[in-house]
PDB file of N, CA and C in Angstrom:
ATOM      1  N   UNK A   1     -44.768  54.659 -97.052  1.00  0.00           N
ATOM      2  CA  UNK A   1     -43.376  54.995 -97.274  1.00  0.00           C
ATOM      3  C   UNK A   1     -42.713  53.898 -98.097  1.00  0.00           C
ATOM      4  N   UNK A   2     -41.654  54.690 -99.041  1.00  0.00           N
ATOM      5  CA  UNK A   2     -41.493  53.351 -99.645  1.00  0.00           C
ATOM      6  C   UNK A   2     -39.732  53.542 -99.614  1.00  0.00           C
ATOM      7  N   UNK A   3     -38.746  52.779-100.135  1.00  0.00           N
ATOM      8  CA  UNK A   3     -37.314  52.648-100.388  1.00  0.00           C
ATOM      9  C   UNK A   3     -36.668  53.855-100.144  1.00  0.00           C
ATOM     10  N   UNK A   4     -37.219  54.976-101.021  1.00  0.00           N
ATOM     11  CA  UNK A   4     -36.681  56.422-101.270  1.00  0.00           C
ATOM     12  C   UNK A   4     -37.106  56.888-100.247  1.00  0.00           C
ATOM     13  N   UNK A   5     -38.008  56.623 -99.655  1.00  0.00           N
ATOM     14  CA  UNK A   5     -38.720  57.624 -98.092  1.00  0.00           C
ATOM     15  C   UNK A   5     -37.660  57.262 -97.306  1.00  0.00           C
ATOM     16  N   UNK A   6     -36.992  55.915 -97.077  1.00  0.00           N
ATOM     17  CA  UNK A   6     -36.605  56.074 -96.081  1.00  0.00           C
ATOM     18  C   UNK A   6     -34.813  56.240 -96.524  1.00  0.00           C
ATOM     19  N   UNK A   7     -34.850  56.210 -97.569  1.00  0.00           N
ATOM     20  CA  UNK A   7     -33.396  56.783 -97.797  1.00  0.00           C
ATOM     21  C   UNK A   7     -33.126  58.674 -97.780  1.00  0.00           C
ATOM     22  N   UNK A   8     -34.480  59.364 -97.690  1.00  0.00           N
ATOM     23  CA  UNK A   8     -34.490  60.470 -97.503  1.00  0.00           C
ATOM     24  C   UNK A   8     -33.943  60.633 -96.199  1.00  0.00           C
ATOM     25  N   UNK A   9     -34.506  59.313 -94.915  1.00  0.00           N
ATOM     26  CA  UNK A   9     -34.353  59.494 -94.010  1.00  0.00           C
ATOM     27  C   UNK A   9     -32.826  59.523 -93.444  1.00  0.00           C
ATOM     28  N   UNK A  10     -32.646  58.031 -94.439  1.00  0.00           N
ATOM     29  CA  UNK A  10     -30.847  58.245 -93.878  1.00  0.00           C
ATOM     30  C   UNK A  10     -29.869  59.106 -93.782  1.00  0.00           C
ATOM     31  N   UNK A  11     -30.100  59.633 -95.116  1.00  0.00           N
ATOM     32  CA  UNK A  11     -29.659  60.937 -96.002  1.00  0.00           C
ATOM     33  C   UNK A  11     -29.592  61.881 -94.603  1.00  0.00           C
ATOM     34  N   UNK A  12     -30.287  61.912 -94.449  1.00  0.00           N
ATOM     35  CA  UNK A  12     -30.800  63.437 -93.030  1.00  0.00           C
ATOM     36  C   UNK A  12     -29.821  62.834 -91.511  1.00  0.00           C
ATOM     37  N   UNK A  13     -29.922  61.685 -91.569  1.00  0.00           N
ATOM     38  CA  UNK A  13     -29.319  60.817 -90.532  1.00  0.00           C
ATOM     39  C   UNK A  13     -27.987  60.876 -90.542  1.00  0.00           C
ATOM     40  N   UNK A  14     -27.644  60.460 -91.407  1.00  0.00           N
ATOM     41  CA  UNK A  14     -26.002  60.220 -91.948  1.00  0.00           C
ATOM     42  C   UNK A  14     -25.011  61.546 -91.899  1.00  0.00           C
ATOM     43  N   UNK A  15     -25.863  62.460 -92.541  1.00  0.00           N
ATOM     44  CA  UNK A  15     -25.310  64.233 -92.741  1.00  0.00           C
ATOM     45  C   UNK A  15     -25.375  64.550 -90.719  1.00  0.00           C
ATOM     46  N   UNK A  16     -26.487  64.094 -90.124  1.00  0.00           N
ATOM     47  CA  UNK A  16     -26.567  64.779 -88.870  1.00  0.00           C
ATOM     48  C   UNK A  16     -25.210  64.010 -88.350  1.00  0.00           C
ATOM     49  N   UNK A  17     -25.006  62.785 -88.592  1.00  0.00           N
ATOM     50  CA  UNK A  17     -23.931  62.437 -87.347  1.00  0.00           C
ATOM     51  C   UNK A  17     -22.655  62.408 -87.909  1.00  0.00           C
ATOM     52  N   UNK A  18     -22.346  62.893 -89.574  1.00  0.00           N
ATOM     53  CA  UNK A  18     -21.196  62.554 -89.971  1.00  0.00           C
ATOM     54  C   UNK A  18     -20.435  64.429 -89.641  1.00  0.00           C
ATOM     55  N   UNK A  19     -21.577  65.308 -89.768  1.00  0.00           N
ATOM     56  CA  UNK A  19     -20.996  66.718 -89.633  1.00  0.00           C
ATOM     57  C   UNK A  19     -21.626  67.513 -88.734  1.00  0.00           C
ATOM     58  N   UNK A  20     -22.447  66.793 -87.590  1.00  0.00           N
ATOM     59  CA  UNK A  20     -22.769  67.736 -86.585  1.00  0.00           C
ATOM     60  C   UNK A  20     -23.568  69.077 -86.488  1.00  0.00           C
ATOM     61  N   UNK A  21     -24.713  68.908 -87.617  1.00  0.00           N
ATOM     62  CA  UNK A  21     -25.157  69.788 -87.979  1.00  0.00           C
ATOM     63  C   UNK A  21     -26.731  69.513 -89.201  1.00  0.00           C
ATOM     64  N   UNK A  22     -27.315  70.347 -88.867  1.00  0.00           N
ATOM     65  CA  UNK A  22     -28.522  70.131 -89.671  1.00  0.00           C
ATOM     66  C   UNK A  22     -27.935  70.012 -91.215  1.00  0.00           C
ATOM     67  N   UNK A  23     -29.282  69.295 -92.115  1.00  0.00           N
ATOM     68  CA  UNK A  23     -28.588  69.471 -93.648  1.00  0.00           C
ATOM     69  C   UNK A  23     -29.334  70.177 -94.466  1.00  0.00           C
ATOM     70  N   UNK A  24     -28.882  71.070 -94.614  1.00  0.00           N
ATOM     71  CA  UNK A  24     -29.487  72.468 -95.983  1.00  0.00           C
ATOM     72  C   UNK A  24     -30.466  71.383 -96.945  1.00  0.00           C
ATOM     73  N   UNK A  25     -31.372  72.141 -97.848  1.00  0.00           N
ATOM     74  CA  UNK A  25     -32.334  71.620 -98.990  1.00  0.00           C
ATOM     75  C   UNK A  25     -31.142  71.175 -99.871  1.00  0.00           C
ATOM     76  N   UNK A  26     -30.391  71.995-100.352  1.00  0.00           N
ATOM     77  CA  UNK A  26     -29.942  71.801-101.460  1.00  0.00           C
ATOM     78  C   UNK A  26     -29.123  70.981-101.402  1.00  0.00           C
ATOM     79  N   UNK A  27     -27.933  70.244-100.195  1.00  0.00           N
ATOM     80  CA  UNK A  27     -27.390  69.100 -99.803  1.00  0.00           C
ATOM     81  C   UNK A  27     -27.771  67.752 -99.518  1.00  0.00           C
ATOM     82  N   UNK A  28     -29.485  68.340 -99.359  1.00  0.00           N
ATOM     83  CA  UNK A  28     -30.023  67.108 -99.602  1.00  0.00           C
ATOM     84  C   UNK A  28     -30.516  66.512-100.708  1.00  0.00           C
ATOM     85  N   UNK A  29     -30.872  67.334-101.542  1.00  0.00           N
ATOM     86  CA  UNK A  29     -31.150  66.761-102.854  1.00  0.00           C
ATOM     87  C   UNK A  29     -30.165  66.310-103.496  1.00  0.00           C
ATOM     88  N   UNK A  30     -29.245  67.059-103.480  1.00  0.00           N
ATOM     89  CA  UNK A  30     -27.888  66.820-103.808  1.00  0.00           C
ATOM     90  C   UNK A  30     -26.978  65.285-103.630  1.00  0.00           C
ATOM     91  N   UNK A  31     -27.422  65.004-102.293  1.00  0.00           N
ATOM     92  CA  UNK A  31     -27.647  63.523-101.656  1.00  0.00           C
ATOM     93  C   UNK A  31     -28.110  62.163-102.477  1.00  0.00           C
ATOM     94  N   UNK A  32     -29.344  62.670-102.484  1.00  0.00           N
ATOM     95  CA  UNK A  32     -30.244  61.971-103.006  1.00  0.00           C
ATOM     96  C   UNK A  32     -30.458  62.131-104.280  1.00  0.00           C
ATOM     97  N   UNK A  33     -29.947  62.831-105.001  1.00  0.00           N
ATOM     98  CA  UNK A  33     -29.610  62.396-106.698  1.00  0.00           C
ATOM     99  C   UNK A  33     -28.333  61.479-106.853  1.00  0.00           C
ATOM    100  N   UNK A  34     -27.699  61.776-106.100  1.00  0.00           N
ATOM    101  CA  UNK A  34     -26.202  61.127-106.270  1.00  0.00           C
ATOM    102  C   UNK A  34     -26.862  59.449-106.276  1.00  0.00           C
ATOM    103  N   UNK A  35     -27.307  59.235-104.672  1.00  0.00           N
ATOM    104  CA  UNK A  35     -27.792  57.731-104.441  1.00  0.00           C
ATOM    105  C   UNK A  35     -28.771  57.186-105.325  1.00  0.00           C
ATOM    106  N   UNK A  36     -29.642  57.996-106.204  1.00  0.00           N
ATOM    107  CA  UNK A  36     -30.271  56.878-107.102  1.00  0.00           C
ATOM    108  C   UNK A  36     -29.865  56.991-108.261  1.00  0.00           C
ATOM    109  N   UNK A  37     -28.891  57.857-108.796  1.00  0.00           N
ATOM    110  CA  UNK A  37     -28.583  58.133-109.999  1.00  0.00           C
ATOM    111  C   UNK A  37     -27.992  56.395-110.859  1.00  0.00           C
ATOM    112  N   UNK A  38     -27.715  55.727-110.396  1.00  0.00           N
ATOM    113  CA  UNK A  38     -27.686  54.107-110.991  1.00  0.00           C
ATOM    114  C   UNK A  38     -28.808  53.250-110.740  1.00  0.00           C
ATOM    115  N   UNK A  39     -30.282  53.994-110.088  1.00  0.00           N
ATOM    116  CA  UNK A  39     -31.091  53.430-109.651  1.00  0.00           C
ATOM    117  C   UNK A  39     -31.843  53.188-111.417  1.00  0.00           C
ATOM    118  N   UNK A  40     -32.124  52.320-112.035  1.00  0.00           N
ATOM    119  CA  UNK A  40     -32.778  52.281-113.280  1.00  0.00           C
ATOM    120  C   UNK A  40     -34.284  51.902-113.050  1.00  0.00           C
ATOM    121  N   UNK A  41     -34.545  51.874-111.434  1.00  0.00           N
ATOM    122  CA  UNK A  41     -36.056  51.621-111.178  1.00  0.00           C
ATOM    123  C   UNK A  41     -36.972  52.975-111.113  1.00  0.00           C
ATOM    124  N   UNK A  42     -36.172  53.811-111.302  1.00  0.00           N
ATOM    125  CA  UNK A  42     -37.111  55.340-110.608  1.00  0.00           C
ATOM    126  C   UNK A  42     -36.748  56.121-111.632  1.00  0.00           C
ATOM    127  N   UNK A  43     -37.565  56.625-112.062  1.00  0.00           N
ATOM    128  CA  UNK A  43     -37.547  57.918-113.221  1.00  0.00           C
ATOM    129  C   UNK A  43     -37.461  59.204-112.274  1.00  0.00           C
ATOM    130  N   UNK A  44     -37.191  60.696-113.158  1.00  0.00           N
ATOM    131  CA  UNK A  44     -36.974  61.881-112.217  1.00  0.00           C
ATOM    132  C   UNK A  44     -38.610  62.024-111.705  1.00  0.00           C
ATOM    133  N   UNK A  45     -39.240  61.405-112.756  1.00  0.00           N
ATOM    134  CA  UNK A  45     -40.837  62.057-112.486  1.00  0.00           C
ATOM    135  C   UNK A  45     -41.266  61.401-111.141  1.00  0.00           C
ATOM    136  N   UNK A  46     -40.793  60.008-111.077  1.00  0.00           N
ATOM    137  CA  UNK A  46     -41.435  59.593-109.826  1.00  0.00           C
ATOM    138  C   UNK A  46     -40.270  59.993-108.064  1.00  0.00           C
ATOM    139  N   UNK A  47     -39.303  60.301-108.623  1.00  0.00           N
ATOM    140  CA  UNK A  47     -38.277  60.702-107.460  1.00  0.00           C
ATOM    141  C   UNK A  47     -38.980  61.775-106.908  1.00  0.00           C
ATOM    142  N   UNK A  48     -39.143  63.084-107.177  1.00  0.00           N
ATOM    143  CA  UNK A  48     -40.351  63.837-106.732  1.00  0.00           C
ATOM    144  C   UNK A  48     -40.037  64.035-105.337  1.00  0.00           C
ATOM    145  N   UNK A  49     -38.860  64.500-105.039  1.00  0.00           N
ATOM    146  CA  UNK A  49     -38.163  64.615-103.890  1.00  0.00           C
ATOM    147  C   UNK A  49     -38.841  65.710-102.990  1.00  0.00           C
ATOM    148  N   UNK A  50     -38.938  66.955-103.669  1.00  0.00           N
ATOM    149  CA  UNK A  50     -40.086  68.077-102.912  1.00  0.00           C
ATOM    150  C   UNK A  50     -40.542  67.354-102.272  1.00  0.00           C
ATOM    151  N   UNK A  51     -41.643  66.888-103.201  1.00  0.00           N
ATOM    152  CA  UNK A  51     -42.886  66.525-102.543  1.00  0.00           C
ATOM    153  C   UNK A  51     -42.667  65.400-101.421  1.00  0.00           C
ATOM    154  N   UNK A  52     -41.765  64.569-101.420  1.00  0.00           N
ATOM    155  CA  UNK A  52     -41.290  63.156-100.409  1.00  0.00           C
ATOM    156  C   UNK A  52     -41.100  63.744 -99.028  1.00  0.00           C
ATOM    157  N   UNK A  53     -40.122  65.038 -98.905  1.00  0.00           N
ATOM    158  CA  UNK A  53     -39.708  65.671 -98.172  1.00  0.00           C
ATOM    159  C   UNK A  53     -40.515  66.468 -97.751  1.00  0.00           C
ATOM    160  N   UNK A  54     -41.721  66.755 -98.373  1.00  0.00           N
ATOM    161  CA  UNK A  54     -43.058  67.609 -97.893  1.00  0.00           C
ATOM    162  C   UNK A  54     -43.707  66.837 -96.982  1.00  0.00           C
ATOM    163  N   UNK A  55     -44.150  65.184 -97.830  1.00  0.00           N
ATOM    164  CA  UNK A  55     -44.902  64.486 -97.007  1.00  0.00           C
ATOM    165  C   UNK A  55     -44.203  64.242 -95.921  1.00  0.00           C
ATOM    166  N   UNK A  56     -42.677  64.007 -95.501  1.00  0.00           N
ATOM    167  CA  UNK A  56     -42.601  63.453 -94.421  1.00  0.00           C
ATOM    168  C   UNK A  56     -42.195  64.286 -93.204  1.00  0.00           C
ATOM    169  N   UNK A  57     -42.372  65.993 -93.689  1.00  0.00           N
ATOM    170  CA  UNK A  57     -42.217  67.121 -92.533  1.00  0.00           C
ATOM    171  C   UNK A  57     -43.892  66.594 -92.256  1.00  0.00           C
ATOM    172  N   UNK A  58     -44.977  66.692 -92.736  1.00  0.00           N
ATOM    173  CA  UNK A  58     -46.150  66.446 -92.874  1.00  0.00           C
ATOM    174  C   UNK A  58     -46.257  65.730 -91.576  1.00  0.00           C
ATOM    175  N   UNK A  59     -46.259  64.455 -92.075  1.00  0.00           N
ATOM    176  CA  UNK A  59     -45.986  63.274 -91.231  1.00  0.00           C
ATOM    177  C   UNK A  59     -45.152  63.326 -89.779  1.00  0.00           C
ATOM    178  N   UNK A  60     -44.648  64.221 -89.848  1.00  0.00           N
ATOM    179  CA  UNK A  60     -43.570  64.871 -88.462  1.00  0.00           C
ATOM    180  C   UNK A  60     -42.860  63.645 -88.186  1.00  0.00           C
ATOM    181  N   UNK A  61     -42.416  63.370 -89.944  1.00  0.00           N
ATOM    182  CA  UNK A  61     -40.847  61.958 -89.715  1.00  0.00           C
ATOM    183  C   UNK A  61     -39.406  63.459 -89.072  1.00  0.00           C
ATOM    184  N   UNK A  62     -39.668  65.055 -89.406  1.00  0.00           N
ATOM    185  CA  UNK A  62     -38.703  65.520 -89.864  1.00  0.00           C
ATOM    186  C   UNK A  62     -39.057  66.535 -89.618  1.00  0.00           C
ATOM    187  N   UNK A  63     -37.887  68.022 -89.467  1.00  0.00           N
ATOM    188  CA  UNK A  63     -38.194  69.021 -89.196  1.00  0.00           C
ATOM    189  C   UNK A  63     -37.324  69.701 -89.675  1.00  0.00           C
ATOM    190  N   UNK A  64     -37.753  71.565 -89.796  1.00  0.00           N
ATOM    191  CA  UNK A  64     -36.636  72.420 -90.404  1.00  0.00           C
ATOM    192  C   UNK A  64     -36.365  72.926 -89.509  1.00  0.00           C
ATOM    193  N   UNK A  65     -35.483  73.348 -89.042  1.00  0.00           N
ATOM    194  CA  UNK A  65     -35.120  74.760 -87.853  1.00  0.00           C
ATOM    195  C   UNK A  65     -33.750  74.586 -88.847  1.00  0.00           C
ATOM    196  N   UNK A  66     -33.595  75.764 -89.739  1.00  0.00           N
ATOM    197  CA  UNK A  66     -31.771  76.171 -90.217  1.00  0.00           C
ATOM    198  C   UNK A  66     -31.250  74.847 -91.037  1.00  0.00           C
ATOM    199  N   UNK A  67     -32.012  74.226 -91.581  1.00  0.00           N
ATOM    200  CA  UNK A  67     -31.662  72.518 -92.298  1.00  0.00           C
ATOM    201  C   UNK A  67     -32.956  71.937 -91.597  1.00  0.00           C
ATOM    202  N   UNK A  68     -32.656  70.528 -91.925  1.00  0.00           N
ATOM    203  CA  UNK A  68     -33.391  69.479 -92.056  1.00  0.00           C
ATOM    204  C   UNK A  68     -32.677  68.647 -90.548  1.00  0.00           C
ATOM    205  N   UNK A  69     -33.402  68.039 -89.981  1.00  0.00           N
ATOM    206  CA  UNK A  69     -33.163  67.198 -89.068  1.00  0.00           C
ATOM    207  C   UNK A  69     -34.418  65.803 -88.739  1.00  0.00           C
ATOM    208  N   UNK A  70     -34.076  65.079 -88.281  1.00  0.00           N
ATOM    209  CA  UNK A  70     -35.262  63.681 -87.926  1.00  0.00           C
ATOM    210  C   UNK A  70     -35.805  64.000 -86.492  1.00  0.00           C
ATOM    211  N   UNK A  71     -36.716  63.974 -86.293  1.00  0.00           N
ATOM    212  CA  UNK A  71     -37.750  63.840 -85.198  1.00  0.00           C
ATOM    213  C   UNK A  71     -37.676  62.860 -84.432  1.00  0.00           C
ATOM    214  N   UNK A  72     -38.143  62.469 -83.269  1.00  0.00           N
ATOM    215  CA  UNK A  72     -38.505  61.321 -82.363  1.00  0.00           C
ATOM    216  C   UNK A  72     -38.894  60.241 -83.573  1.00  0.00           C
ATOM    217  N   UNK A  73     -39.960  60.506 -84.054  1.00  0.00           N
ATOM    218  CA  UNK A  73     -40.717  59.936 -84.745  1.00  0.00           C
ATOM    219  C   UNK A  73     -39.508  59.460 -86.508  1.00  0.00           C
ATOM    220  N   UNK A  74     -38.825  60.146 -87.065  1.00  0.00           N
ATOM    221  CA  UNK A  74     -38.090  59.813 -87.896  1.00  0.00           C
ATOM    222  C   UNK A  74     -37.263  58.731 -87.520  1.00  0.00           C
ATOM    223  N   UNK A  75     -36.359  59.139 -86.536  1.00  0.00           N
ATOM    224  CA  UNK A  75     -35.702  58.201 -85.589  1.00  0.00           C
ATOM    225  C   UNK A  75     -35.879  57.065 -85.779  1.00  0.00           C
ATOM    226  N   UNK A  76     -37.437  56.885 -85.264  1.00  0.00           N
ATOM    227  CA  UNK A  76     -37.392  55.503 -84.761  1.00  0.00           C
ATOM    228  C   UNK A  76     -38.147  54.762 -86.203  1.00  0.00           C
ATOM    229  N   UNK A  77     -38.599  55.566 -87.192  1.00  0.00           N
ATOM    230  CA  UNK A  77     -39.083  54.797 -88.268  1.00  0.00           C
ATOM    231  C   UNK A  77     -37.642  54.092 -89.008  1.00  0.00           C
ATOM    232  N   UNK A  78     -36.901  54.906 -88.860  1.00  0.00           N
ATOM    233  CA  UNK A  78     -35.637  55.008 -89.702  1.00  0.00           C
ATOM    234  C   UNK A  78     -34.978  53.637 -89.276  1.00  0.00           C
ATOM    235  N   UNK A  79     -35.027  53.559 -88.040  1.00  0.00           N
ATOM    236  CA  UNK A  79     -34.765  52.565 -87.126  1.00  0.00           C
ATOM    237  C   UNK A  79     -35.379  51.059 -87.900  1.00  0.00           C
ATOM    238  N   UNK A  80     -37.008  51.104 -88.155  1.00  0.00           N
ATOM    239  CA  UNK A  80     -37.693  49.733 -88.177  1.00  0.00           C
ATOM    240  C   UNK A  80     -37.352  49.972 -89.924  1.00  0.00           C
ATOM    241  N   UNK A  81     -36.431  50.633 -90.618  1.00  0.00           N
ATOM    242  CA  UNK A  81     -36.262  50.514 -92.330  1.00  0.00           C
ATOM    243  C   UNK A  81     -36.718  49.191 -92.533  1.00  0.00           C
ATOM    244  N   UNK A  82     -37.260  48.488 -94.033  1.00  0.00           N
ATOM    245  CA  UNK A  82     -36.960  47.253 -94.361  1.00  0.00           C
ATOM    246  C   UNK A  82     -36.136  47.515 -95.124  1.00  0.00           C
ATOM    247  N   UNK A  83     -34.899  48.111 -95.231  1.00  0.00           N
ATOM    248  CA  UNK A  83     -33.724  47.632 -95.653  1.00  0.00           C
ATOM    249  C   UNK A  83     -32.554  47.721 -95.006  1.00  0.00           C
ATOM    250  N   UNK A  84     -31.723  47.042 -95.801  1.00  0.00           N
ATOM    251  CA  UNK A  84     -30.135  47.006 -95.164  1.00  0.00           C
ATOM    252  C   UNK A  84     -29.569  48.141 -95.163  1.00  0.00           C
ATOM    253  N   UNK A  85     -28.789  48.677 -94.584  1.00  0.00           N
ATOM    254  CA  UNK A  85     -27.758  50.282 -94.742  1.00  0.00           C
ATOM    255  C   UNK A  85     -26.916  50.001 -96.196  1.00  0.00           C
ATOM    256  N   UNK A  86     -26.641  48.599 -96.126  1.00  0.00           N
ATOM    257  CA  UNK A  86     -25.066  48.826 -97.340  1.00  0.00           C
ATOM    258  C   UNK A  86     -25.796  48.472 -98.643  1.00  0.00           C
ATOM    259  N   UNK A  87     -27.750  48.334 -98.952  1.00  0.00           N
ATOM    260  CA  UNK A  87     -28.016  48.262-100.157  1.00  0.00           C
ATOM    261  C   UNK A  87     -28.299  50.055-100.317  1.00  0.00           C
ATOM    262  N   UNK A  88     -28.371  50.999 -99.458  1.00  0.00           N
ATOM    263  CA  UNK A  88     -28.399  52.408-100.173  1.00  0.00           C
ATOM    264  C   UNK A  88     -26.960  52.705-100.779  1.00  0.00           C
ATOM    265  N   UNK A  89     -26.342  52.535 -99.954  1.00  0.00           N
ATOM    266  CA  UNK A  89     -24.939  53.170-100.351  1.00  0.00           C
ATOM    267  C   UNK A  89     -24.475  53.302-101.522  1.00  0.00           C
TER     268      UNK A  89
END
């Protein structure tokens, strides 16, 4: 997992506790273009968000029922991030 994995995670985190509710595909991408769009380290080719969000239902960081939500297991990865909250923002 790398920077963007776990900002997928926040993304999912942040939407669950700011509106009480799972977060649709398209709010999440939506998300997550916004947050790297000043990122000059990541091209669209390597953002590859599908697929990030594939591997980490995969991985059972994450789950769909009606949106996107974090797992036991998301939770607590999300938890050990190596980064700070206020360098995604």
């Amino acid at each position: 997992m790398d920077k963007y994995d776990y900002m997928i995670l926040d993304i999912i985190q942040t939407y669950k506790q700011e509106q009480q509710a799972h977060i649709r595909l398209a709010v999440l991408e939506r998300n997550f273009w916004k947050r790297i769009e000043a990122d000059t380290d990541l091209s669209v080719g390597q953002a590859r968000i599908g697929e990030r969000i594939t591997n980490l239902y995969l991985d059972g960081m994450l789950q769909n029922k009606n949106g996107y939500t974090l797992t036991k297991k998301g939770r607590e990865q999300l938890a050990l991030a190596p980064w700070k909250q206020n360098e995604l923002a």
